[in-house]
PDB file of N, CA and C in Angstrom:
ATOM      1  N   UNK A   1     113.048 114.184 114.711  1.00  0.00           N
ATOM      2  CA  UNK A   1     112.615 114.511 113.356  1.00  0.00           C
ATOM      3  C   UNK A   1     113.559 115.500 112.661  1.00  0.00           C
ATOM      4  N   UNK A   2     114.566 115.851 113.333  1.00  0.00           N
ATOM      5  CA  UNK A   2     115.506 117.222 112.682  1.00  0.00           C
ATOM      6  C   UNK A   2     116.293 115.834 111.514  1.00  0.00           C
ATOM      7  N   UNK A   3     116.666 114.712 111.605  1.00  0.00           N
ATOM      8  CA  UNK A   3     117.233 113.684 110.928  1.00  0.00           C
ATOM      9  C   UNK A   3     116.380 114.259 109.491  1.00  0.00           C
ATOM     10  N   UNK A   4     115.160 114.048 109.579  1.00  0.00           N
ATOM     11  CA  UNK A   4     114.230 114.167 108.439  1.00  0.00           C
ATOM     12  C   UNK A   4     114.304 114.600 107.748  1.00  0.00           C
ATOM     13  N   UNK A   5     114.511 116.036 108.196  1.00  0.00           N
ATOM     14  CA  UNK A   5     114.246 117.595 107.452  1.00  0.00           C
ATOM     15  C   UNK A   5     115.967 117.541 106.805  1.00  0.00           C
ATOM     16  N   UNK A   6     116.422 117.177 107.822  1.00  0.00           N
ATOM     17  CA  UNK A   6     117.892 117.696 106.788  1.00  0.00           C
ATOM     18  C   UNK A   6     118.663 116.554 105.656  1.00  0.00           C
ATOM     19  N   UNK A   7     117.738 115.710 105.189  1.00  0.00           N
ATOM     20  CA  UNK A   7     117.800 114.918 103.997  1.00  0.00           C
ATOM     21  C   UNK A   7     117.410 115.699 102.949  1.00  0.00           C
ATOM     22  N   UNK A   8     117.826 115.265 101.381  1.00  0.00           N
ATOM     23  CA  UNK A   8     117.041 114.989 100.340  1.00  0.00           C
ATOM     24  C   UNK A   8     116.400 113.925  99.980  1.00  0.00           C
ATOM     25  N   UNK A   9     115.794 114.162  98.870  1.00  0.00           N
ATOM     26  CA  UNK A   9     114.931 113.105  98.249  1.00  0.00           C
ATOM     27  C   UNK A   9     113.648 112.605  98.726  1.00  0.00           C
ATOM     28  N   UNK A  10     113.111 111.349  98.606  1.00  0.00           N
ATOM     29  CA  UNK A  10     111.796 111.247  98.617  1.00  0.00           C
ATOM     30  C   UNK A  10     111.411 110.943 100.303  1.00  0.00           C
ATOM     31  N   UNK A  11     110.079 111.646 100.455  1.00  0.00           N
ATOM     32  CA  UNK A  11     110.431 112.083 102.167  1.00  0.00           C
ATOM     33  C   UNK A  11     110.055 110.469 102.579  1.00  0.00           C
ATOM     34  N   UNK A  12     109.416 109.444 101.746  1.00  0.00           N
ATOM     35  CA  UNK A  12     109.075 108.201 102.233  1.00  0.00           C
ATOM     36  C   UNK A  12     110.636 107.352 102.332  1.00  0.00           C
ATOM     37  N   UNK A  13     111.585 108.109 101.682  1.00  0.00           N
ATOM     38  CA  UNK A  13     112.664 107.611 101.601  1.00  0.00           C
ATOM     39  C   UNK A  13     113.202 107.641 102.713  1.00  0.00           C
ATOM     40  N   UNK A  14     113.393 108.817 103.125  1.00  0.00           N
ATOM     41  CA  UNK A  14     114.131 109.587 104.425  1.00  0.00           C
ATOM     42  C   UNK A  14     113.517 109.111 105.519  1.00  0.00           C
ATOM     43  N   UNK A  15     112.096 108.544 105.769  1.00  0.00           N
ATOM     44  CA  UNK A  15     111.510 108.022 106.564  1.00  0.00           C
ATOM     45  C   UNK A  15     111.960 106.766 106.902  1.00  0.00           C
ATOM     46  N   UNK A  16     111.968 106.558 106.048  1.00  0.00           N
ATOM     47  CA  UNK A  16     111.989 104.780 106.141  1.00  0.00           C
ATOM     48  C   UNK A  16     114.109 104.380 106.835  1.00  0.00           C
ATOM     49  N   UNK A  17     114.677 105.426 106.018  1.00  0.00           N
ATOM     50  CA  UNK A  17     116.496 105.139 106.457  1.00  0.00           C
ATOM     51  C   UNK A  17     116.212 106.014 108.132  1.00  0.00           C
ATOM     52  N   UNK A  18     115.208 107.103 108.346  1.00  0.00           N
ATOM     53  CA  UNK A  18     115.202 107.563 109.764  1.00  0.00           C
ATOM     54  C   UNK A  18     114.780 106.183 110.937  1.00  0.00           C
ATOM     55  N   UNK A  19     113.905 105.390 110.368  1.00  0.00           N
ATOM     56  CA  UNK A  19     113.295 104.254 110.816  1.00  0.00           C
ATOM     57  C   UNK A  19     114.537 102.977 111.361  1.00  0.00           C
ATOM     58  N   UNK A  20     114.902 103.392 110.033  1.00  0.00           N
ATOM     59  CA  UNK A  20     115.843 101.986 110.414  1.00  0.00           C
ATOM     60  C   UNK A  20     117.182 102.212 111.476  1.00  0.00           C
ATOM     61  N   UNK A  21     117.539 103.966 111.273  1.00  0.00           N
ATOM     62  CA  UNK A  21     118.390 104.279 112.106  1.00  0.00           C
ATOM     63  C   UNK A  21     117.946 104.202 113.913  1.00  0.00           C
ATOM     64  N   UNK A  22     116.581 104.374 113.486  1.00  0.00           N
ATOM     65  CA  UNK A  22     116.077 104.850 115.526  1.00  0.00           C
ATOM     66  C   UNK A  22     115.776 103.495 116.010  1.00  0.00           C
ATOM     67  N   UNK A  23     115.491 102.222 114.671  1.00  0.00           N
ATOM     68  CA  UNK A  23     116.045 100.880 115.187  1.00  0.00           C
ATOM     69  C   UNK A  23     116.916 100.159 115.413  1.00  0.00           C
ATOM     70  N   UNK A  24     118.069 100.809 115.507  1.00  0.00           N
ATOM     71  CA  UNK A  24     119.697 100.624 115.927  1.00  0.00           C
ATOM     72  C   UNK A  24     120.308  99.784 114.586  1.00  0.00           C
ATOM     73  N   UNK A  25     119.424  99.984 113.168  1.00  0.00           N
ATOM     74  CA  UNK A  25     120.211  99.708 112.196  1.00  0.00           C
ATOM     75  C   UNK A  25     121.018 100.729 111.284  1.00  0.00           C
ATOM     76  N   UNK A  26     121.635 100.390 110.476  1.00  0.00           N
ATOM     77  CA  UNK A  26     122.487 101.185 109.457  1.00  0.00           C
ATOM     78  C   UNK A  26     121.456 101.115 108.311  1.00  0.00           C
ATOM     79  N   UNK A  27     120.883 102.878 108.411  1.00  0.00           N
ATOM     80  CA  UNK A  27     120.753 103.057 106.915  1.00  0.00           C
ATOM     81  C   UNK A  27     121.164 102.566 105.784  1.00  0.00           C
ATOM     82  N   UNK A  28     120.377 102.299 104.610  1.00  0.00           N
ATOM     83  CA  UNK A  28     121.345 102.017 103.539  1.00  0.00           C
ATOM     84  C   UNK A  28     121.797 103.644 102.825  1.00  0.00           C
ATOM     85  N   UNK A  29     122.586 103.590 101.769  1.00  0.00           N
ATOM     86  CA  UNK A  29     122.745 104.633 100.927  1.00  0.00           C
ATOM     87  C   UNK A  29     122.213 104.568  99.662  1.00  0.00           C
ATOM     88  N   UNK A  30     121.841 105.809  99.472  1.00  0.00           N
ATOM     89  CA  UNK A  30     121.821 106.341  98.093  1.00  0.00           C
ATOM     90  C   UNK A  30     119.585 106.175  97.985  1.00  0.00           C
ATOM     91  N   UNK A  31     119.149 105.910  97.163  1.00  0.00           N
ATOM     92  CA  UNK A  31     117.866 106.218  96.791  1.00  0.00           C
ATOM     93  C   UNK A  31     117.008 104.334  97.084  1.00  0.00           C
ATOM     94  N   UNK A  32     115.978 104.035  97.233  1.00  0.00           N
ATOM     95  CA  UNK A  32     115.287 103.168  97.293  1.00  0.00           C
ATOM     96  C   UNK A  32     115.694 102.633  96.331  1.00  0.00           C
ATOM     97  N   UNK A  33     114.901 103.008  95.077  1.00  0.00           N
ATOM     98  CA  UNK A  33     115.447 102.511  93.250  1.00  0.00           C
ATOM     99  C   UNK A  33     116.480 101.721  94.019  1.00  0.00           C
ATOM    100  N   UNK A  34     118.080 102.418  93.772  1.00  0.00           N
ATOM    101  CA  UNK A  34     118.776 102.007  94.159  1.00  0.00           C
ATOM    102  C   UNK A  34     119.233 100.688  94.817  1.00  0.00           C
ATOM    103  N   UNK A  35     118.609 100.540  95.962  1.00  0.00           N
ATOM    104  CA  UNK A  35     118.642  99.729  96.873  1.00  0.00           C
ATOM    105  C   UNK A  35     117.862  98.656  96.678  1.00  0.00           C
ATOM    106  N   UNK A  36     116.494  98.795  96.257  1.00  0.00           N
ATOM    107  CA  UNK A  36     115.532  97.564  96.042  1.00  0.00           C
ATOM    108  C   UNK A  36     115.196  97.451  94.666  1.00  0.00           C
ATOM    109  N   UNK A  37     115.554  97.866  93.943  1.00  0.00           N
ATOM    110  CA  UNK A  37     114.965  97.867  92.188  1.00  0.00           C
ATOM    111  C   UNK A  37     116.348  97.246  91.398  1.00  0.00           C
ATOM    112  N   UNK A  38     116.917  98.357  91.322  1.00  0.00           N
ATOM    113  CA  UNK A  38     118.179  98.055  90.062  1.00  0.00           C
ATOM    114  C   UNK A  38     119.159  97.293  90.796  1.00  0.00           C
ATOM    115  N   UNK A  39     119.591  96.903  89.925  1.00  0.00           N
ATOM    116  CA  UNK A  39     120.807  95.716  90.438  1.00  0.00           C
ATOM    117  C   UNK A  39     120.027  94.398  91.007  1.00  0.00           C
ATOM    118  N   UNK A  40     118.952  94.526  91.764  1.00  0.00           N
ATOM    119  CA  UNK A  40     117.869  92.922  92.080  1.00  0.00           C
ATOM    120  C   UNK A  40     117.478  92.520  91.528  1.00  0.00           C
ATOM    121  N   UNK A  41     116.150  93.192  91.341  1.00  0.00           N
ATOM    122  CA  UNK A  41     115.150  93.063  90.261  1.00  0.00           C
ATOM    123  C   UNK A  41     115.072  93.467  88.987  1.00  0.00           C
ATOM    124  N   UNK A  42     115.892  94.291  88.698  1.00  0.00           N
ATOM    125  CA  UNK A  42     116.532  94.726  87.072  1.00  0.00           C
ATOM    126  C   UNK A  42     117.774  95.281  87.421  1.00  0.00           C
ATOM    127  N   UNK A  43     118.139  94.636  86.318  1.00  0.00           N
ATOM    128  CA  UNK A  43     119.821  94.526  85.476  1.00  0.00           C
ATOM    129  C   UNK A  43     120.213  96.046  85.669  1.00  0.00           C
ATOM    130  N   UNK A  44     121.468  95.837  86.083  1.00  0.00           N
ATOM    131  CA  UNK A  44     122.376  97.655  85.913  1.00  0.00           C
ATOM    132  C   UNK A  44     121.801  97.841  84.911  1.00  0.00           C
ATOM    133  N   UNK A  45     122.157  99.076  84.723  1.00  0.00           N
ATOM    134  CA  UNK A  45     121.947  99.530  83.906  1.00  0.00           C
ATOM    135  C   UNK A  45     120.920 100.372  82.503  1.00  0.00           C
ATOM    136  N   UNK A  46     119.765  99.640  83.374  1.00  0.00           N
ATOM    137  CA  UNK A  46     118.456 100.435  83.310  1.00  0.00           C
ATOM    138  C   UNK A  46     117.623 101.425  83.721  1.00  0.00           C
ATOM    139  N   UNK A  47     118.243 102.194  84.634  1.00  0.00           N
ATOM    140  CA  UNK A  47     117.795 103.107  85.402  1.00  0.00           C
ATOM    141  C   UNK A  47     117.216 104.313  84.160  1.00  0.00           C
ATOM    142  N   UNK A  48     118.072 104.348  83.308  1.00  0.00           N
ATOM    143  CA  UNK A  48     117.589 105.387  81.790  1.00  0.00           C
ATOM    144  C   UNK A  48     116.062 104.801  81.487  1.00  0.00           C
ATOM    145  N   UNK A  49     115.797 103.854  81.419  1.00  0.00           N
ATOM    146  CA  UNK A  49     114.631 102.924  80.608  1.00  0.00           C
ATOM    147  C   UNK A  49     113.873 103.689  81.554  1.00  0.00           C
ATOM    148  N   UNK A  50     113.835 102.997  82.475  1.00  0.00           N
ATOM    149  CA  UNK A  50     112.807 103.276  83.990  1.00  0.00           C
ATOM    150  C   UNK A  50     112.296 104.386  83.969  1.00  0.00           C
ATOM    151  N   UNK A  51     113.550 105.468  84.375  1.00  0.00           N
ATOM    152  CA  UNK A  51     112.915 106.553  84.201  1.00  0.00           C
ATOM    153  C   UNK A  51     111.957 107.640  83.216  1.00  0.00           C
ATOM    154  N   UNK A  52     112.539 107.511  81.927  1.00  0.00           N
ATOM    155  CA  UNK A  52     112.276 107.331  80.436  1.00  0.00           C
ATOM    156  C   UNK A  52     110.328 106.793  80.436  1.00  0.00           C
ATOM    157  N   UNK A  53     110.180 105.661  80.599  1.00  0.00           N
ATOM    158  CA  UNK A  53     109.557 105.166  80.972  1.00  0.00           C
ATOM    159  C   UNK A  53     108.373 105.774  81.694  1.00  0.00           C
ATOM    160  N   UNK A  54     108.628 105.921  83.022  1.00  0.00           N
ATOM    161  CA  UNK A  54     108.082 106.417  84.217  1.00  0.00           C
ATOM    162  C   UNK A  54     107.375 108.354  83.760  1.00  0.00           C
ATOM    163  N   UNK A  55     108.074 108.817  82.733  1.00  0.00           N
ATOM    164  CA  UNK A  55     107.510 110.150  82.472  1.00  0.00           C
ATOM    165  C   UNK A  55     106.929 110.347  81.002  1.00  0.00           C
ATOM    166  N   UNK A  56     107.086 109.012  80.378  1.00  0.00           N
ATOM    167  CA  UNK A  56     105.410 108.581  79.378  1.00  0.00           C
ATOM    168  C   UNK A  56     104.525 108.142  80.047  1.00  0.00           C
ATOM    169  N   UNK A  57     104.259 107.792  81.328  1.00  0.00           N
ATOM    170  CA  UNK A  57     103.179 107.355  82.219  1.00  0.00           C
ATOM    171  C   UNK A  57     102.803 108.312  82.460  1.00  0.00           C
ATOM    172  N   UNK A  58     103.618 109.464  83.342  1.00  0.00           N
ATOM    173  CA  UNK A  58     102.843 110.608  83.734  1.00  0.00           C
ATOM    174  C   UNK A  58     102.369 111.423  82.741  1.00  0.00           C
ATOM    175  N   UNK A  59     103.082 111.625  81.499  1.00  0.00           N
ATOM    176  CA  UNK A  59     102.416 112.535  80.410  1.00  0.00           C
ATOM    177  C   UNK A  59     101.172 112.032  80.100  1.00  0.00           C
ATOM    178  N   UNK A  60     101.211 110.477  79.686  1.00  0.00           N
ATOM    179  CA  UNK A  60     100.088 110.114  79.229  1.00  0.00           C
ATOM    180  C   UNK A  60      99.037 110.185  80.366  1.00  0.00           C
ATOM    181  N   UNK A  61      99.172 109.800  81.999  1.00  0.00           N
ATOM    182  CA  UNK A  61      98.069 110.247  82.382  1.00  0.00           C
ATOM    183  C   UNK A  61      97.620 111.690  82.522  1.00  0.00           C
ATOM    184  N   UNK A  62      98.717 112.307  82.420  1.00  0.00           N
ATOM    185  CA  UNK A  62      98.062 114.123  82.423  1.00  0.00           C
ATOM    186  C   UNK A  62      96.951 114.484  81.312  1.00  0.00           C
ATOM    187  N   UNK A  63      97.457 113.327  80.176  1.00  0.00           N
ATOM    188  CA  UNK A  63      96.725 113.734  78.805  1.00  0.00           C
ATOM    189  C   UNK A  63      95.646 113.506  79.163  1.00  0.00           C
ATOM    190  N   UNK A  64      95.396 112.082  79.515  1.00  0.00           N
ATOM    191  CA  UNK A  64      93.896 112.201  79.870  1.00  0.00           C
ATOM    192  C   UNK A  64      93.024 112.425  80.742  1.00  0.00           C
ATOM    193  N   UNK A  65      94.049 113.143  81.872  1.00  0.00           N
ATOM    194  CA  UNK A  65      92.903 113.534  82.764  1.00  0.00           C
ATOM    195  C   UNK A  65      92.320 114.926  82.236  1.00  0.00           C
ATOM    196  N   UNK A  66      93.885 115.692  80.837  1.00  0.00           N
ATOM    197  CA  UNK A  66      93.162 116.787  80.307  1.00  0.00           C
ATOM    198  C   UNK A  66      91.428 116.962  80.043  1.00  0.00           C
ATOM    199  N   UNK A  67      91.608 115.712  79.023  1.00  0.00           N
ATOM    200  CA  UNK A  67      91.094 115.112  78.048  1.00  0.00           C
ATOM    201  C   UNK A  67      89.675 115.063  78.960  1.00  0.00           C
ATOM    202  N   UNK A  68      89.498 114.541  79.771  1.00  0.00           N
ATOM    203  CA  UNK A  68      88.476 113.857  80.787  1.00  0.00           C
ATOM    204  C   UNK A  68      88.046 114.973  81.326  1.00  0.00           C
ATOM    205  N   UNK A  69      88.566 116.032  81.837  1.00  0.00           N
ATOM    206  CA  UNK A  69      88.364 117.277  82.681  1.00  0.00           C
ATOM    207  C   UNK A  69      87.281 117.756  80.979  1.00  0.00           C
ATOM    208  N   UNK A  70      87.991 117.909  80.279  1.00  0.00           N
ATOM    209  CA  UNK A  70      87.561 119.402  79.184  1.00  0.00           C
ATOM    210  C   UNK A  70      86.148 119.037  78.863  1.00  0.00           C
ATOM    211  N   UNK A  71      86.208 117.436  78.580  1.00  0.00           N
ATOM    212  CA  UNK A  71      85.177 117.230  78.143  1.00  0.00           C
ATOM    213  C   UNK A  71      83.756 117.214  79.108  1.00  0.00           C
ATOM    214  N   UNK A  72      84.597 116.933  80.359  1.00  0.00           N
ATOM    215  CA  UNK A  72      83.217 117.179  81.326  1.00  0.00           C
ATOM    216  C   UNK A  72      82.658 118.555  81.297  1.00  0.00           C
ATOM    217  N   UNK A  73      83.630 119.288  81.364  1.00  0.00           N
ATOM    218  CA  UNK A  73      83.575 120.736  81.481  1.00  0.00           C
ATOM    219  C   UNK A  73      82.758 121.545  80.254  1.00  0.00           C
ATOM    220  N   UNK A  74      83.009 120.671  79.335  1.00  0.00           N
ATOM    221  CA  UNK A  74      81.904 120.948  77.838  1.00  0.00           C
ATOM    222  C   UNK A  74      81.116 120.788  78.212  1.00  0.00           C
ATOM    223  N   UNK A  75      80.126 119.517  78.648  1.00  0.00           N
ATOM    224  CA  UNK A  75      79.178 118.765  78.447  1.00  0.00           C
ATOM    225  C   UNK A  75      78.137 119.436  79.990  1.00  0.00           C
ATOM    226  N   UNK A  76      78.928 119.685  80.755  1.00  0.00           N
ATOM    227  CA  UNK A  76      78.127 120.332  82.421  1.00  0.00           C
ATOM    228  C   UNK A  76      77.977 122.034  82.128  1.00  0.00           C
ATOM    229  N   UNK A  77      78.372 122.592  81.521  1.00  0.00           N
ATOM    230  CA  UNK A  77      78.768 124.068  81.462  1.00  0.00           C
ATOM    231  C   UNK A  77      78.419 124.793  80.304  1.00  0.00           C
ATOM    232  N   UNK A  78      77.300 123.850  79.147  1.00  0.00           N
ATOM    233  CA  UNK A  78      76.944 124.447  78.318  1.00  0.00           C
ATOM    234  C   UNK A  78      77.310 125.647  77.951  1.00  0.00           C
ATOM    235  N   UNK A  79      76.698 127.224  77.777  1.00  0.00           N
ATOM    236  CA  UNK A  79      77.372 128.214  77.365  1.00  0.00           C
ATOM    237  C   UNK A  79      78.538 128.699  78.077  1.00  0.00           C
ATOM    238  N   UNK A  80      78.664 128.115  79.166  1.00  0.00           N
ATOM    239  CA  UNK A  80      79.816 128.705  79.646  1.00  0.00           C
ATOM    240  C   UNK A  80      80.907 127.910  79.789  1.00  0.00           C
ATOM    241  N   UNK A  81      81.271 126.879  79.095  1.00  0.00           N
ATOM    242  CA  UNK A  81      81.635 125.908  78.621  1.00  0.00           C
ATOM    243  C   UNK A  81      82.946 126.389  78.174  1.00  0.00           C
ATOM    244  N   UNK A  82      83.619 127.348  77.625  1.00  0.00           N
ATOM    245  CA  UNK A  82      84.919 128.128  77.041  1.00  0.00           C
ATOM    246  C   UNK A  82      85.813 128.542  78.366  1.00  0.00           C
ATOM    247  N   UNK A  83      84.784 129.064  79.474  1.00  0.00           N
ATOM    248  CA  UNK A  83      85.598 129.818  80.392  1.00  0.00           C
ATOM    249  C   UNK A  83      86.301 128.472  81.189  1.00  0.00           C
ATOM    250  N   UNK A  84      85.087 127.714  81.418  1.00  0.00           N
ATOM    251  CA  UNK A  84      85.392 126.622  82.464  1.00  0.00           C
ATOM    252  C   UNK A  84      86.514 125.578  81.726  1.00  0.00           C
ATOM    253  N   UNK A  85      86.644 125.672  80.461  1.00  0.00           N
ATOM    254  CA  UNK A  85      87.535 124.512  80.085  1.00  0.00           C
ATOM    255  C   UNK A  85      88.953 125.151  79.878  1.00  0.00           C
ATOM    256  N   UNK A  86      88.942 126.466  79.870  1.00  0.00           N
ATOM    257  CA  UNK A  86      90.079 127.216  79.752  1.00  0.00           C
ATOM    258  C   UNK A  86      90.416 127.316  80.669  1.00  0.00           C
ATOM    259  N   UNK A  87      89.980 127.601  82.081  1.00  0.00           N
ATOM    260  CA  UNK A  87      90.464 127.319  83.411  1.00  0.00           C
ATOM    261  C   UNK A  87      90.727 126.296  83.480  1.00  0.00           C
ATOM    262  N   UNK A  88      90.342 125.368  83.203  1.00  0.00           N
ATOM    263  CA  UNK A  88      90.388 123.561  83.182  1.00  0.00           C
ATOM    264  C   UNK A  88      91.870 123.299  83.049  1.00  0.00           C
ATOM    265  N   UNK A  89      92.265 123.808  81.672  1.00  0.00           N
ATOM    266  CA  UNK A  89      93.289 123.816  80.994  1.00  0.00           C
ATOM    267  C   UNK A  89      94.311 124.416  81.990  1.00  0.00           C
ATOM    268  N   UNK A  90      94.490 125.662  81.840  1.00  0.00           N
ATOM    269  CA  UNK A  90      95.392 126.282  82.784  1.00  0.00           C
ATOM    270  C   UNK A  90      96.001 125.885  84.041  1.00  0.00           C
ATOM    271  N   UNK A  91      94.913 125.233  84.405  1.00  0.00           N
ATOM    272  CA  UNK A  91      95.258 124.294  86.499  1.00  0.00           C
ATOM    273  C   UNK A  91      95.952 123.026  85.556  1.00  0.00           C
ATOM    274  N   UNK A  92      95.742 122.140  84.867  1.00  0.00           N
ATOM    275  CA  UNK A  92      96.234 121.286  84.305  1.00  0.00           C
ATOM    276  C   UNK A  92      97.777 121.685  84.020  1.00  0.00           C
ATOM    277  N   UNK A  93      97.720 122.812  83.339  1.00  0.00           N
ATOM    278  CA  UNK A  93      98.833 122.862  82.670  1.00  0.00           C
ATOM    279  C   UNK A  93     100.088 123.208  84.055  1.00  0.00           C
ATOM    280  N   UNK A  94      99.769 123.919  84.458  1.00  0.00           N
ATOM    281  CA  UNK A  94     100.388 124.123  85.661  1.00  0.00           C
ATOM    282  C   UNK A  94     100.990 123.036  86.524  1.00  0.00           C
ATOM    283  N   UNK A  95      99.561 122.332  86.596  1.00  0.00           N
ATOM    284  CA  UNK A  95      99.586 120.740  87.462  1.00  0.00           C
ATOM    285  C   UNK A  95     101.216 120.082  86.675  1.00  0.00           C
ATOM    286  N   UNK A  96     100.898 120.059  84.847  1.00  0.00           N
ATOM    287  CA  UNK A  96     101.743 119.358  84.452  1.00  0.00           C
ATOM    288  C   UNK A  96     103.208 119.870  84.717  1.00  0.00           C
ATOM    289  N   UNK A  97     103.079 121.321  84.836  1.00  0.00           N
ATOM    290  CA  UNK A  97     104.614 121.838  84.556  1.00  0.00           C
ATOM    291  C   UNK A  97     105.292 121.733  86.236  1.00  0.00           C
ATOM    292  N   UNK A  98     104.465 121.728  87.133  1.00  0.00           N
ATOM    293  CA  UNK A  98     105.172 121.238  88.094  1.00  0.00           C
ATOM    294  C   UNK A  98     105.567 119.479  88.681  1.00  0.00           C
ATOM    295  N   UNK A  99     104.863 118.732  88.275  1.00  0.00           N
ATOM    296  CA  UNK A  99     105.295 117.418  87.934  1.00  0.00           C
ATOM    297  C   UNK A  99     106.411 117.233  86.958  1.00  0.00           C
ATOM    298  N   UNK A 100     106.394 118.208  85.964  1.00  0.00           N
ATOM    299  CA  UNK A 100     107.765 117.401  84.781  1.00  0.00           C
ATOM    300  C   UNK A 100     108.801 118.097  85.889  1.00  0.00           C
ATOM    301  N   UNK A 101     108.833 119.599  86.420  1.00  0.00           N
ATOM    302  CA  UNK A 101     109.940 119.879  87.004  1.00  0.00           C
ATOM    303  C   UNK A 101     110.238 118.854  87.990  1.00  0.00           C
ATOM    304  N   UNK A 102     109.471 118.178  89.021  1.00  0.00           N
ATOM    305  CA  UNK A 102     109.800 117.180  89.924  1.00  0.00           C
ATOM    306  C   UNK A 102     110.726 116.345  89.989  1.00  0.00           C
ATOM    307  N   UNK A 103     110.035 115.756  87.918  1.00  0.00           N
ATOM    308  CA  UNK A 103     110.161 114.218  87.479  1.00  0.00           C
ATOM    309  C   UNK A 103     112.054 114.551  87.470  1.00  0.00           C
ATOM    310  N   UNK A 104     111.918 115.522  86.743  1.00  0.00           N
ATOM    311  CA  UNK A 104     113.481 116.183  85.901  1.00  0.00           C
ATOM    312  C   UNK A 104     114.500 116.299  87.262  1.00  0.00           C
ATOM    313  N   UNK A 105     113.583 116.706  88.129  1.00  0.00           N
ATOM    314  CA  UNK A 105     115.020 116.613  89.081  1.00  0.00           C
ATOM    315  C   UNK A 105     115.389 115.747  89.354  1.00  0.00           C
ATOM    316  N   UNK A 106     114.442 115.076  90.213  1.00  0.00           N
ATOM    317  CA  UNK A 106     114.652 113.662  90.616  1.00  0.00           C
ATOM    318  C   UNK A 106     115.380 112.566  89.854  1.00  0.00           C
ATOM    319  N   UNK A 107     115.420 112.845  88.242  1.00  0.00           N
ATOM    320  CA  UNK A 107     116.202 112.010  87.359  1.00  0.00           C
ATOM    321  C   UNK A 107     117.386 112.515  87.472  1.00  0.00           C
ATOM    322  N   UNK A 108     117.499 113.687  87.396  1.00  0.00           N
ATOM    323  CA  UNK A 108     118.894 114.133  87.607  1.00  0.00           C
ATOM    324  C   UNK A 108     119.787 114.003  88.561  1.00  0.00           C
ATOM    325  N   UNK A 109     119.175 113.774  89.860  1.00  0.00           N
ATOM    326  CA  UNK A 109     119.434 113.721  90.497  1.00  0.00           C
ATOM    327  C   UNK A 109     119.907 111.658  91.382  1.00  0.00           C
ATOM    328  N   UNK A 110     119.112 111.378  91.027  1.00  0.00           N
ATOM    329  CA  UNK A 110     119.367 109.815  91.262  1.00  0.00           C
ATOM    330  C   UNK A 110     120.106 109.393  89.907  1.00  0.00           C
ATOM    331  N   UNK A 111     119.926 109.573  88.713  1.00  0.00           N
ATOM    332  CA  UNK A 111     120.733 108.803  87.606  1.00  0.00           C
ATOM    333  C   UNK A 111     122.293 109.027  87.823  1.00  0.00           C
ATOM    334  N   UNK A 112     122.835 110.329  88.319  1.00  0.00           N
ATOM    335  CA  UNK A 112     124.297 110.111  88.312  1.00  0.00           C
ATOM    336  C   UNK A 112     125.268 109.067  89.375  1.00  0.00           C
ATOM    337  N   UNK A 113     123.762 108.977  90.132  1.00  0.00           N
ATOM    338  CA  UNK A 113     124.541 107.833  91.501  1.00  0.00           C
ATOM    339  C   UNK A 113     124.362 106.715  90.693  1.00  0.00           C
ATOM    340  N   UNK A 114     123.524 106.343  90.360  1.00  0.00           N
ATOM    341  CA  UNK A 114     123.153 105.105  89.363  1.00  0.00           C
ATOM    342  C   UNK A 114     124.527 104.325  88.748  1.00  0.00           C
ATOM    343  N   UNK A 115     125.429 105.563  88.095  1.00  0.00           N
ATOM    344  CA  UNK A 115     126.201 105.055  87.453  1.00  0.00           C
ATOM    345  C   UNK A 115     127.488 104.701  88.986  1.00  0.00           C
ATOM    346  N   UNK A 116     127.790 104.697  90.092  1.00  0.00           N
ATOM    347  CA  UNK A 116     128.995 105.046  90.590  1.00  0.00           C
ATOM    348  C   UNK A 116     128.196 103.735  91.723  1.00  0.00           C
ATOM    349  N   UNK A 117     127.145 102.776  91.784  1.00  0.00           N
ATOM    350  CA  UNK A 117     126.422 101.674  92.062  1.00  0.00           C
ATOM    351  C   UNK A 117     127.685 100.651  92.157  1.00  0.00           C
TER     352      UNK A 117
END
């Protein structure tokens, strides 16, 4: 498992190239995307779209799980209904700001290989 730890990227990633190595195959390189998405199943050159893409999904579901949380939090919490949705808010917001940092690396980080494919 030391193979594991001393990768980047997505740990299902690192799993799966550790897998194939302890089955006497050759890893592939570079990111999954990479390997099974772009260039197969979509055209070079889309990796911008995808990703682009992929973090209006997560915004929009953050929105509404806001959305879904506050209002429960109104409707169960009667007078105390301000504190609980403001906490609501806050874990959310948090939730969100560590997902966009994730999203942001991870784009940054796989799009420049993208281009050198």
């Amino acid at each position: 498992m030391k193979h594991l730890r001393s990768q980047g990227g997505c740990p299902l990633t690192v799993l799966e190239k550790d897998l194939i190595e302890r089955a006497g195959g050759t890893p592939y390189s570079g990111s999954f995307l990479d390997h099974y998405i772009f260039g197969i199943l979509l055209p070079d050159g889309t990796q911008a779209f995808v990703y682009a893409t992929d973090l209006v999904v997560i915004f929009a579901t953050y929105a509404f799980v806001v959305l879904r949380l506050r209002r429960r939090a109104v409707r169960g919490a009667g007078e105390g209904a301000v504190s609980v949705s403001a906490e609501v808010t806050q874990r959310a917001v948090r939730l969100r700001e560590e997902l966009v940092a994730a999203t942001v690396a991870a784009v940054v980080t796989v799009a420049p290989t993208a281009h050198h494919g």
